[in-house]
N, C-alpha and C. Protein backbone atom coordinates (compact mmCIF):
# COMPACT_ATOMS: atom_id res chain seq x y z
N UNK A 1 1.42 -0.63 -35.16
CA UNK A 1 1.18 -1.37 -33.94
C UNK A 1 2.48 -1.82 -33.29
N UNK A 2 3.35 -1.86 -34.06
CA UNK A 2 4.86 -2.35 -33.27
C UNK A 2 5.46 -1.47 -32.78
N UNK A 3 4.99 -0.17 -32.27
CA UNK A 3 6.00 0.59 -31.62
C UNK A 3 5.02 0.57 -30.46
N UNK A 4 4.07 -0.29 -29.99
CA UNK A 4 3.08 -0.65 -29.03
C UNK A 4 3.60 -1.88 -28.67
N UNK A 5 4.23 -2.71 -29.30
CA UNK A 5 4.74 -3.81 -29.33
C UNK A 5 3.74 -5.00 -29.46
N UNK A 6 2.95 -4.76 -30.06
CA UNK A 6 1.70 -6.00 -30.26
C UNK A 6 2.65 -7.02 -31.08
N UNK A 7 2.41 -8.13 -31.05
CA UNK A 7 2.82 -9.04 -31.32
C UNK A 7 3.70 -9.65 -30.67
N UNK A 8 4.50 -9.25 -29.49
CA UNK A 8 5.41 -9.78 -28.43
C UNK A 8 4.90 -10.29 -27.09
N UNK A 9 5.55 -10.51 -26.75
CA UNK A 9 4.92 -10.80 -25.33
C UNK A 9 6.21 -10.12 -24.65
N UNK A 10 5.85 -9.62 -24.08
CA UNK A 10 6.98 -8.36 -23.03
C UNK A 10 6.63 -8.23 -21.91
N UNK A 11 7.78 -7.93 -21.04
CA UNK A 11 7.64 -7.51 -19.61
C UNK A 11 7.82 -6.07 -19.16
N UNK A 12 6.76 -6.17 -18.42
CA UNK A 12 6.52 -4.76 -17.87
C UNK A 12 7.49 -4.55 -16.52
N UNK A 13 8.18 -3.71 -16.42
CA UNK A 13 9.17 -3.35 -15.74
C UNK A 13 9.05 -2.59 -14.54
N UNK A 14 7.91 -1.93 -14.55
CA UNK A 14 7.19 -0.55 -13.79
C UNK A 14 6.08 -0.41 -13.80
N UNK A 15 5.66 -0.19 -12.19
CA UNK A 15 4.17 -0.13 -12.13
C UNK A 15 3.65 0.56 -12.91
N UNK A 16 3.96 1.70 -12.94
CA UNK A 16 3.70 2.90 -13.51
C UNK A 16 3.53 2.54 -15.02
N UNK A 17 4.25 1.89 -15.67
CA UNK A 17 4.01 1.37 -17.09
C UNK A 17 2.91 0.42 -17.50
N UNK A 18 2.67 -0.27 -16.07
CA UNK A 18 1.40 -1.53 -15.65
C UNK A 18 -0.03 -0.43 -16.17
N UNK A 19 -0.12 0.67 -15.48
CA UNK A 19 -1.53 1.38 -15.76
C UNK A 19 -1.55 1.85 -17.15
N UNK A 20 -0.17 2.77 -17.19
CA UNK A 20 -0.08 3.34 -18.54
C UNK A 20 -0.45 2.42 -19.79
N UNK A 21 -0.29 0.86 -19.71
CA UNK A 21 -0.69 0.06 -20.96
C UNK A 21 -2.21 -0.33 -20.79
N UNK A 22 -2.39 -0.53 -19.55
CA UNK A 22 -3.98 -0.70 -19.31
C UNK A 22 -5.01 -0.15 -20.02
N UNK A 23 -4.59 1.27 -19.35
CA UNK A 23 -5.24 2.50 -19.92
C UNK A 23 -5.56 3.05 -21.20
N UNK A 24 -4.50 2.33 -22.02
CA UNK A 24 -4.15 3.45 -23.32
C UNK A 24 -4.28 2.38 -24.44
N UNK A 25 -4.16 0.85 -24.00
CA UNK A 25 -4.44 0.20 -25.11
C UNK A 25 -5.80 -0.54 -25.68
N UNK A 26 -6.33 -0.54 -26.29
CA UNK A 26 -7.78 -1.54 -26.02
C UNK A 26 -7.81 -2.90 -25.49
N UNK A 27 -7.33 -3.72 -26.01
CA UNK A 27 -7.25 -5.03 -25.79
C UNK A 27 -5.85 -5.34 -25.01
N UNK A 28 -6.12 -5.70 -23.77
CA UNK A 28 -5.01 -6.46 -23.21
C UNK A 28 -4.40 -7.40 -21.98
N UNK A 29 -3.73 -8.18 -22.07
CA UNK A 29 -3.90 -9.55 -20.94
C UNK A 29 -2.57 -9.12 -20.49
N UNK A 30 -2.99 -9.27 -19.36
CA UNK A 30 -1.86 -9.13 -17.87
C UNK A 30 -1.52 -10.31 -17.54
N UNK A 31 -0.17 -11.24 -17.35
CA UNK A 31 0.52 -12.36 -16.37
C UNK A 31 1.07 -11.82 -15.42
N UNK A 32 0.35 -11.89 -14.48
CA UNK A 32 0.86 -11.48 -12.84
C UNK A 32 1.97 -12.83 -12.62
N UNK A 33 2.61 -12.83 -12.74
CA UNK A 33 3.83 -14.09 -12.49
C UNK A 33 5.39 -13.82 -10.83
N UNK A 34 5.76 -14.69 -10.83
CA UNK A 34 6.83 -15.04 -10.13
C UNK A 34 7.93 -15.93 -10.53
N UNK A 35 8.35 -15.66 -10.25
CA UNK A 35 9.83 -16.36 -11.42
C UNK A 35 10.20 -17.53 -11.20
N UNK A 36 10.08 -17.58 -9.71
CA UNK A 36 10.51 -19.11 -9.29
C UNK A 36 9.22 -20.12 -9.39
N UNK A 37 8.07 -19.66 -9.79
CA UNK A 37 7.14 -20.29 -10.24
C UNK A 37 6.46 -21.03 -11.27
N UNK A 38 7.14 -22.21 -11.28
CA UNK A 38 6.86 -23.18 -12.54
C UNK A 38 6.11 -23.06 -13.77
N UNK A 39 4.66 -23.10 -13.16
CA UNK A 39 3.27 -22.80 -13.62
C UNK A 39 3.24 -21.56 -14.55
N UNK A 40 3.98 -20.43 -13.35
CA UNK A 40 4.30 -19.26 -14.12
C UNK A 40 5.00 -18.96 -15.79
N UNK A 41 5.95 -19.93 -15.45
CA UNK A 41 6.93 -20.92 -16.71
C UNK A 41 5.72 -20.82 -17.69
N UNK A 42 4.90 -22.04 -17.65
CA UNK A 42 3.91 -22.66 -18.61
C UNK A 42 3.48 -21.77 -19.34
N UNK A 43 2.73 -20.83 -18.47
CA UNK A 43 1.79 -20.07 -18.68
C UNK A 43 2.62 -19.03 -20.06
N UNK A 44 3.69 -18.81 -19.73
CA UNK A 44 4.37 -17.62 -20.55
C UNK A 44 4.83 -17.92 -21.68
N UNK A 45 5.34 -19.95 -21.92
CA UNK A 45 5.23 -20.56 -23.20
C UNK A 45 3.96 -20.15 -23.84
N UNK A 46 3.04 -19.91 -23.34
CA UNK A 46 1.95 -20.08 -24.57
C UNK A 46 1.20 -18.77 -24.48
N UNK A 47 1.30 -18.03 -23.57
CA UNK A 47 1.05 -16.47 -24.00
C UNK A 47 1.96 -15.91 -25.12
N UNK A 48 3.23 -16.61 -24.88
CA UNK A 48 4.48 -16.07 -26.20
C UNK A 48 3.77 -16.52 -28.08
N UNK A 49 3.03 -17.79 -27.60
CA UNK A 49 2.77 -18.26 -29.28
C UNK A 49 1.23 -17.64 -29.49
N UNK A 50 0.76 -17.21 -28.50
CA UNK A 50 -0.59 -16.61 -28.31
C UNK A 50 -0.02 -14.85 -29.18
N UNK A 51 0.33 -13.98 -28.65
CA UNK A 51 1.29 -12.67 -28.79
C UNK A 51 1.47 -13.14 -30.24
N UNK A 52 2.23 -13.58 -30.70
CA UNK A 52 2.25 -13.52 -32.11
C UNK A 52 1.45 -14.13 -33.36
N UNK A 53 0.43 -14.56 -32.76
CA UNK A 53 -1.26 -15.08 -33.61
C UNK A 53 -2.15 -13.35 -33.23
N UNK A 54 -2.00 -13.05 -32.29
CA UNK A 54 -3.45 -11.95 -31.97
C UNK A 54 -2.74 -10.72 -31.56
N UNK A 55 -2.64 -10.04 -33.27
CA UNK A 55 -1.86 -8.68 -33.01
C UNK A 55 -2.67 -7.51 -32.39
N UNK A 56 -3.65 -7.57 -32.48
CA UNK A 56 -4.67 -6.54 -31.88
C UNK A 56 -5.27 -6.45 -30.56
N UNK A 57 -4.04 -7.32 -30.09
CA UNK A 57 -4.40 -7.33 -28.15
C UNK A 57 -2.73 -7.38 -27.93
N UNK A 58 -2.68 -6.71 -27.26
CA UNK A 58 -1.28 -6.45 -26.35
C UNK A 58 -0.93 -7.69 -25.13
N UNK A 59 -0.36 -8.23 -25.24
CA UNK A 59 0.44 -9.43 -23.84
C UNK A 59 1.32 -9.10 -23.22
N UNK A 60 1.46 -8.94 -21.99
CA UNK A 60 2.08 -9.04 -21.46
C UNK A 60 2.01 -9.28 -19.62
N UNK A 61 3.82 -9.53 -19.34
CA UNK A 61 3.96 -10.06 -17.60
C UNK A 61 4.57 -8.66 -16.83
N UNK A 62 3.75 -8.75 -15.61
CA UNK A 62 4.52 -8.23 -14.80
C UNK A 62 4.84 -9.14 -13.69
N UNK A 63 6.15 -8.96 -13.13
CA UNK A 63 6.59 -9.69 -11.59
C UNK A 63 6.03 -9.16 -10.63
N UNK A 64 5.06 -10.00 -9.64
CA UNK A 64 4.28 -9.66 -8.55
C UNK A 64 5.43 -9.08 -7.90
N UNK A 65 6.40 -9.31 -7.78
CA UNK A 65 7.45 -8.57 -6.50
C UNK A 65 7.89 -6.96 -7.10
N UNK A 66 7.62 -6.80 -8.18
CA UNK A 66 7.19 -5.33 -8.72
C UNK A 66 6.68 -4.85 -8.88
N UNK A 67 5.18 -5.16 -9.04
CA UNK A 67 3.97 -4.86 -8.91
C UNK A 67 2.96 -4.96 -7.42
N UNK A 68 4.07 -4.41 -6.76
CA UNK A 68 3.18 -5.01 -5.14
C UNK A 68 1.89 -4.16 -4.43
N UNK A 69 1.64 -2.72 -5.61
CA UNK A 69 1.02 -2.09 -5.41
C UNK A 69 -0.81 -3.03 -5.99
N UNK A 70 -0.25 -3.25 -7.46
CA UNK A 70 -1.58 -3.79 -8.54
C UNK A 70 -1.88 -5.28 -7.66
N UNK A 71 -0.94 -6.15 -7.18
CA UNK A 71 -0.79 -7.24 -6.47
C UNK A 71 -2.06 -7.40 -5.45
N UNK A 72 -2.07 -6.00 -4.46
CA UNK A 72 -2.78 -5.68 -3.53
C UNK A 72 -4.13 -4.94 -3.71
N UNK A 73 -3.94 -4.34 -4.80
CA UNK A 73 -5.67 -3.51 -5.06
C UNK A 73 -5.87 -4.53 -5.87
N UNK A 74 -6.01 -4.95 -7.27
CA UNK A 74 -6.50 -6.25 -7.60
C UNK A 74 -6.75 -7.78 -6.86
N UNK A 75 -6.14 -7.53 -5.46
CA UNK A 75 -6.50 -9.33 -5.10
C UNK A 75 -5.90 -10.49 -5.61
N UNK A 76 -4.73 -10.25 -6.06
CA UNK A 76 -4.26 -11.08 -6.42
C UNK A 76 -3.61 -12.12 -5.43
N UNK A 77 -4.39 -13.57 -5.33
CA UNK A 77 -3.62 -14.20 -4.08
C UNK A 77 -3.15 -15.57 -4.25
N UNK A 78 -3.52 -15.95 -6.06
CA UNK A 78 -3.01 -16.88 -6.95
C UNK A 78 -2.45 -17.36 -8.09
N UNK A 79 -1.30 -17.71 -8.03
CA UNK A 79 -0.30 -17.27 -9.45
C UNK A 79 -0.37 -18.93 -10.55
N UNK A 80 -0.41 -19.19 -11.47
CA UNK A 80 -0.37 -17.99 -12.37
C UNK A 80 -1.85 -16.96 -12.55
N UNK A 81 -1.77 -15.89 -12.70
CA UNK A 81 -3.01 -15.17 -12.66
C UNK A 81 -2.94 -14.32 -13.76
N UNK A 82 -4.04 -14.32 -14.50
CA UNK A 82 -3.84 -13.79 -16.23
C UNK A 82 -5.37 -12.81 -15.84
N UNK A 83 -5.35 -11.46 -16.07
CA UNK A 83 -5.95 -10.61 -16.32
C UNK A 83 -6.41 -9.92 -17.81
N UNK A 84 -7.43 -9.57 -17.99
CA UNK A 84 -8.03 -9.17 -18.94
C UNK A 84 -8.95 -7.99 -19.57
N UNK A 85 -8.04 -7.10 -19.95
CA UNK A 85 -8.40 -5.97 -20.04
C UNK A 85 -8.75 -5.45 -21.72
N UNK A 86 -10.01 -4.63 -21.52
CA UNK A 86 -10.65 -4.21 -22.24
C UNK A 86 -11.06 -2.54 -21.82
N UNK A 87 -10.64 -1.71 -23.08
CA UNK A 87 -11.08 -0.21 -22.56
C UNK A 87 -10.49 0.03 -21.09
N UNK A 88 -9.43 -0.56 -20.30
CA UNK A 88 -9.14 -0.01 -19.67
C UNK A 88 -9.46 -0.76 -18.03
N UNK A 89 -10.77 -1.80 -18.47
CA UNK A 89 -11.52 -2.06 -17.14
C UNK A 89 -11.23 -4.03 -17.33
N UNK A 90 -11.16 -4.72 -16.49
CA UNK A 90 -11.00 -5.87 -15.95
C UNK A 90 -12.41 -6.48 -16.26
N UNK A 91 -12.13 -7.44 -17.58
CA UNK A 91 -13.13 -7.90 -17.58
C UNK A 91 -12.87 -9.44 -17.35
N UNK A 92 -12.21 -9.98 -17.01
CA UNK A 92 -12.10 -11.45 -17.11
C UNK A 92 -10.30 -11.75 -15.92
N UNK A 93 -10.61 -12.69 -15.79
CA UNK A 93 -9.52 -13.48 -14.50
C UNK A 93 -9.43 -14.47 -14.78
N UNK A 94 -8.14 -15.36 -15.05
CA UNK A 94 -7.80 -16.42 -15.25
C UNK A 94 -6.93 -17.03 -14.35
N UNK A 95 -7.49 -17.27 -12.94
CA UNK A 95 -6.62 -17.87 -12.20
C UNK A 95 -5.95 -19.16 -11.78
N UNK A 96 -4.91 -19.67 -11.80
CA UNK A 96 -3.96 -21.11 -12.04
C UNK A 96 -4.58 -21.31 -12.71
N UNK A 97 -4.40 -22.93 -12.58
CA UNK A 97 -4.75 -24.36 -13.80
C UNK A 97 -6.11 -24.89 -13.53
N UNK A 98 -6.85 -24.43 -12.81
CA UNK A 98 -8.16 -25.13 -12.60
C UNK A 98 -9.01 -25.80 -13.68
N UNK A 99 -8.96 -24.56 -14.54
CA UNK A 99 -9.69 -24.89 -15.65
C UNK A 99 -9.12 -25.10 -17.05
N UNK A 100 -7.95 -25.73 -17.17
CA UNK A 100 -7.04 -26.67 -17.75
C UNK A 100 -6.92 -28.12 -17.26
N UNK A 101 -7.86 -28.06 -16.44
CA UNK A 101 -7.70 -29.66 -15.97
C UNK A 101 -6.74 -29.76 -14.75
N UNK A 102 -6.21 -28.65 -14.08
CA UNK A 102 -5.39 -28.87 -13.13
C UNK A 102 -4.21 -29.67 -13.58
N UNK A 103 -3.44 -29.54 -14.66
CA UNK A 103 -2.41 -30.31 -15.45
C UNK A 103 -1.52 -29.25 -15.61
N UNK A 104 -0.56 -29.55 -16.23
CA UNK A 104 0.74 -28.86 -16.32
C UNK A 104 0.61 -28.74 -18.05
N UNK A 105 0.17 -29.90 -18.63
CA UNK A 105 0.36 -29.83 -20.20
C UNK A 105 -0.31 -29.65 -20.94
N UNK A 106 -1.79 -28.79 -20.49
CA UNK A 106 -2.62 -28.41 -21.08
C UNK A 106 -1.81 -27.72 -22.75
N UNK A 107 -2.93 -27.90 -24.04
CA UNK A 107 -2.61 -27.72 -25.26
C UNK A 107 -2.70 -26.00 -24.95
N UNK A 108 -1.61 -25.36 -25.85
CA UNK A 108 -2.45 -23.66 -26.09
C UNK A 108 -3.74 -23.74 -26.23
N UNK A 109 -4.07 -23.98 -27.26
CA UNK A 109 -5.36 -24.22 -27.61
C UNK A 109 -6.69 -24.04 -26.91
N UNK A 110 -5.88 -24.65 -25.92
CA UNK A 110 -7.13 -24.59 -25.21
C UNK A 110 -7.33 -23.14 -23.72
N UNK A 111 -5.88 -22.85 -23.64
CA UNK A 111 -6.01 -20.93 -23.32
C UNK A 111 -6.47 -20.32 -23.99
N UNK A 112 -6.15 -20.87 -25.33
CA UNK A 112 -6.68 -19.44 -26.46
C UNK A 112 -8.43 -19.49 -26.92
N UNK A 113 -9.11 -20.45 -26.55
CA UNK A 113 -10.46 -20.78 -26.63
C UNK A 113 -10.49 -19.83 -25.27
N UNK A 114 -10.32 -20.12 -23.95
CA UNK A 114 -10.92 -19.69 -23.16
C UNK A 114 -10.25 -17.71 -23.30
N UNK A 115 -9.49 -17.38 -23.83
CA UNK A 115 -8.95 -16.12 -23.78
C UNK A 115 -10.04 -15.16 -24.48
N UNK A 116 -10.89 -16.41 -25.88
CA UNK A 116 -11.50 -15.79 -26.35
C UNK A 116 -12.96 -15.75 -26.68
N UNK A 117 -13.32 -16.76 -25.57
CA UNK A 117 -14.57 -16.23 -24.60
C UNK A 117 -14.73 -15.23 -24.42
N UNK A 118 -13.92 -14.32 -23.42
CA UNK A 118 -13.99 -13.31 -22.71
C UNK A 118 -13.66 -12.28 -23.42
N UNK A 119 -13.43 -12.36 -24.93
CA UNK A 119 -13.71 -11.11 -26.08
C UNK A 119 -12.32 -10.48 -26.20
N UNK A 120 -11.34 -10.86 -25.48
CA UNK A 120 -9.71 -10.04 -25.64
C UNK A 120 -9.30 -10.52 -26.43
N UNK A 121 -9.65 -11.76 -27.69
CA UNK A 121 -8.83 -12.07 -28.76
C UNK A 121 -9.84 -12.17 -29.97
N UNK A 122 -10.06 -12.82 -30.86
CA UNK A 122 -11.19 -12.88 -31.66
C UNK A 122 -10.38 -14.01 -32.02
N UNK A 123 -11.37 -15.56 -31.53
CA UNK A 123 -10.78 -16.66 -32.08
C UNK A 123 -11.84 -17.14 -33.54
N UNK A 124 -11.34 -17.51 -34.33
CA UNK A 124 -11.90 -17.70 -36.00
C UNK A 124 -13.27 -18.60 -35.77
N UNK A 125 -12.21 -19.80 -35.09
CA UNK A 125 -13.34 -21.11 -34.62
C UNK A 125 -13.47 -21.40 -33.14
N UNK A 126 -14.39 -20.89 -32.54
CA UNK A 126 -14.49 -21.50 -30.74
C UNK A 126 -15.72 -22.18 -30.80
N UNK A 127 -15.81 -23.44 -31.36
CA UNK A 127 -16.15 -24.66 -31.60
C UNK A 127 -15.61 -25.59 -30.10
N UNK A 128 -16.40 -26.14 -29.40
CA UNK A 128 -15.97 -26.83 -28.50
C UNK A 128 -15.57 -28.28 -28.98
N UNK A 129 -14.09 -28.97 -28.82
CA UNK A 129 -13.70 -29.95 -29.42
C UNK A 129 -14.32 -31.02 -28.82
N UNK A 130 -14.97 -30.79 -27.58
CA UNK A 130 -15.94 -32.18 -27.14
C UNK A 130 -17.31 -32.53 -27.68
N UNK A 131 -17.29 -31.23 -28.83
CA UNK A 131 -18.89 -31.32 -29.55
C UNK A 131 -19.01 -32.00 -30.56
N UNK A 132 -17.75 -32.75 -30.77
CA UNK A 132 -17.94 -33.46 -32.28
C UNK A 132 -17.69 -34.83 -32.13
N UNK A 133 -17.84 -35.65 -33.20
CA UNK A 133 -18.53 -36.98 -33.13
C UNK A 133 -17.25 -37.87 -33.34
N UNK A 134 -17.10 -38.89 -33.01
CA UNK A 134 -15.47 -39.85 -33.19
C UNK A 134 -15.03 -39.41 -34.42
N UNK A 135 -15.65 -39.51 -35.50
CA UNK A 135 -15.06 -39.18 -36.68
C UNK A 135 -14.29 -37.69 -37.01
N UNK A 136 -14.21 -36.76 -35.92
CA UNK A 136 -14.43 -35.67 -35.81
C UNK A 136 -15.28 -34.69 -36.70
N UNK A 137 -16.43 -35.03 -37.06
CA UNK A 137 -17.60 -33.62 -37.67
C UNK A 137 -18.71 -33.57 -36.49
N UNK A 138 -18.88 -32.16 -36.72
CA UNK A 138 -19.82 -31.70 -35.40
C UNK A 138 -21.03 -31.84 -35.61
N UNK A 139 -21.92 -32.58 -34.78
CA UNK A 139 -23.39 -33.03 -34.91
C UNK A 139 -23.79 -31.42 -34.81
N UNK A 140 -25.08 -31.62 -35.84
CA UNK A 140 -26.21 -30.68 -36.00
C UNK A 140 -26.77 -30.60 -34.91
N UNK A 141 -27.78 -29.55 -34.57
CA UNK A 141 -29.08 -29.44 -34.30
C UNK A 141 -30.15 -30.43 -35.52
N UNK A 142 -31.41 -31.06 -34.49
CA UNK A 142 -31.88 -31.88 -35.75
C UNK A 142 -31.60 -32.91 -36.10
N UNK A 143 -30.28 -33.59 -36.36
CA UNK A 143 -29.30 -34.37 -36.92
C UNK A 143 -29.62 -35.61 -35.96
N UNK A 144 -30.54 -36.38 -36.24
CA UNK A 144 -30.60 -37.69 -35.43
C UNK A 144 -30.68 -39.06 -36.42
N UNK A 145 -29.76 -39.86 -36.28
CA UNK A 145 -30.05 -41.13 -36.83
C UNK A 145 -30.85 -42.51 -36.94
N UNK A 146 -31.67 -41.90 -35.27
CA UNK A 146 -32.47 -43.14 -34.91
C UNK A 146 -33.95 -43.61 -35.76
N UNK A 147 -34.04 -44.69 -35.53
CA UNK A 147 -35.44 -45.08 -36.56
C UNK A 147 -36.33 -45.25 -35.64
N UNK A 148 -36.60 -44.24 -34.42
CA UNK A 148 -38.03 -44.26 -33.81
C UNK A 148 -39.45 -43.87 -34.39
N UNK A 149 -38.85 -43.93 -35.64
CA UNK A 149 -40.40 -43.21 -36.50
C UNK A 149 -41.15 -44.37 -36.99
N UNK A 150 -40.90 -46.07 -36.98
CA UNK A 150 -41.69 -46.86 -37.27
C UNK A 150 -42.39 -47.76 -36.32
N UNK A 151 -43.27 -46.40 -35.16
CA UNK A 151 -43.95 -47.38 -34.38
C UNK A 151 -45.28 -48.09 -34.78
């Protein structure tokens, strides 16, 4: 797998190299980025620690100002914009911070839950961390404490 470079997070240099990985790899996430773009920044900290947890999906960025062809047939009209490819075909879009809370300091964690929703990673536990109880253990189905049973 490392002469595919799984486990890195790398930049794609050439459009032409943009399809060729699409195409040929199974699993793999696109960062449509811009350099002078902060967000863009963020986003590539944690695709980098993402890339070396999930060797069996390929990561990587291309620069919209090199990619002005994929830029324009994909629709791309908001950065950071993370694509998601499977067999070749676009199954998932991750566009800005919306769904990070519109924050800058969103945890990985919580990309890599939503990355693997959409089936491009295989996360162990996607357990929602708002499902569990102060103590942190996750309420059952069933699991009720109340004593409405002595009417």
């Amino acid at each position: 797998m490392s002469e595919q470079e799984h486990g890195k997070y790398t930049e794609i240099l050439e459009e032409k190299h943009f399809l060729e990985m699409t195409t040929k790899v199974n699993k793999c996430i696109v960062h449509f980025f811009h350099k002078d773009f902060r967000r863009c920044a963020i986003i590539d900290s944690h695709l980098k620690i993402l890339a070396e947890k999930y060797f069996e999906t390929k990561f990587a960025k291309i620069d919209v100002e090199t990619a002005k062809f994929f830029v324009q047939k994909l629709k791309i009209q908001v950065l950071p914009a993370l694509l998601c490819f499977i067999g070749g075909i676009v199954i998932d879009r991750i566009i800005g911070f919306e769904e990070f809370g519109n924050t800058d300091s969103f945890p990985t964690e919580m990309l890599e839950r939503r990355l693997g929703k959409t089936g491009v990673i295989t996360v162990k536990d996607l357990e929602d961390p708002g499902k569990k109880t102060i103590f942190g253990f996750k309420q059952t189905q069933g699991e009720d404490d109340s004593d409405d049973d002595d009417d």
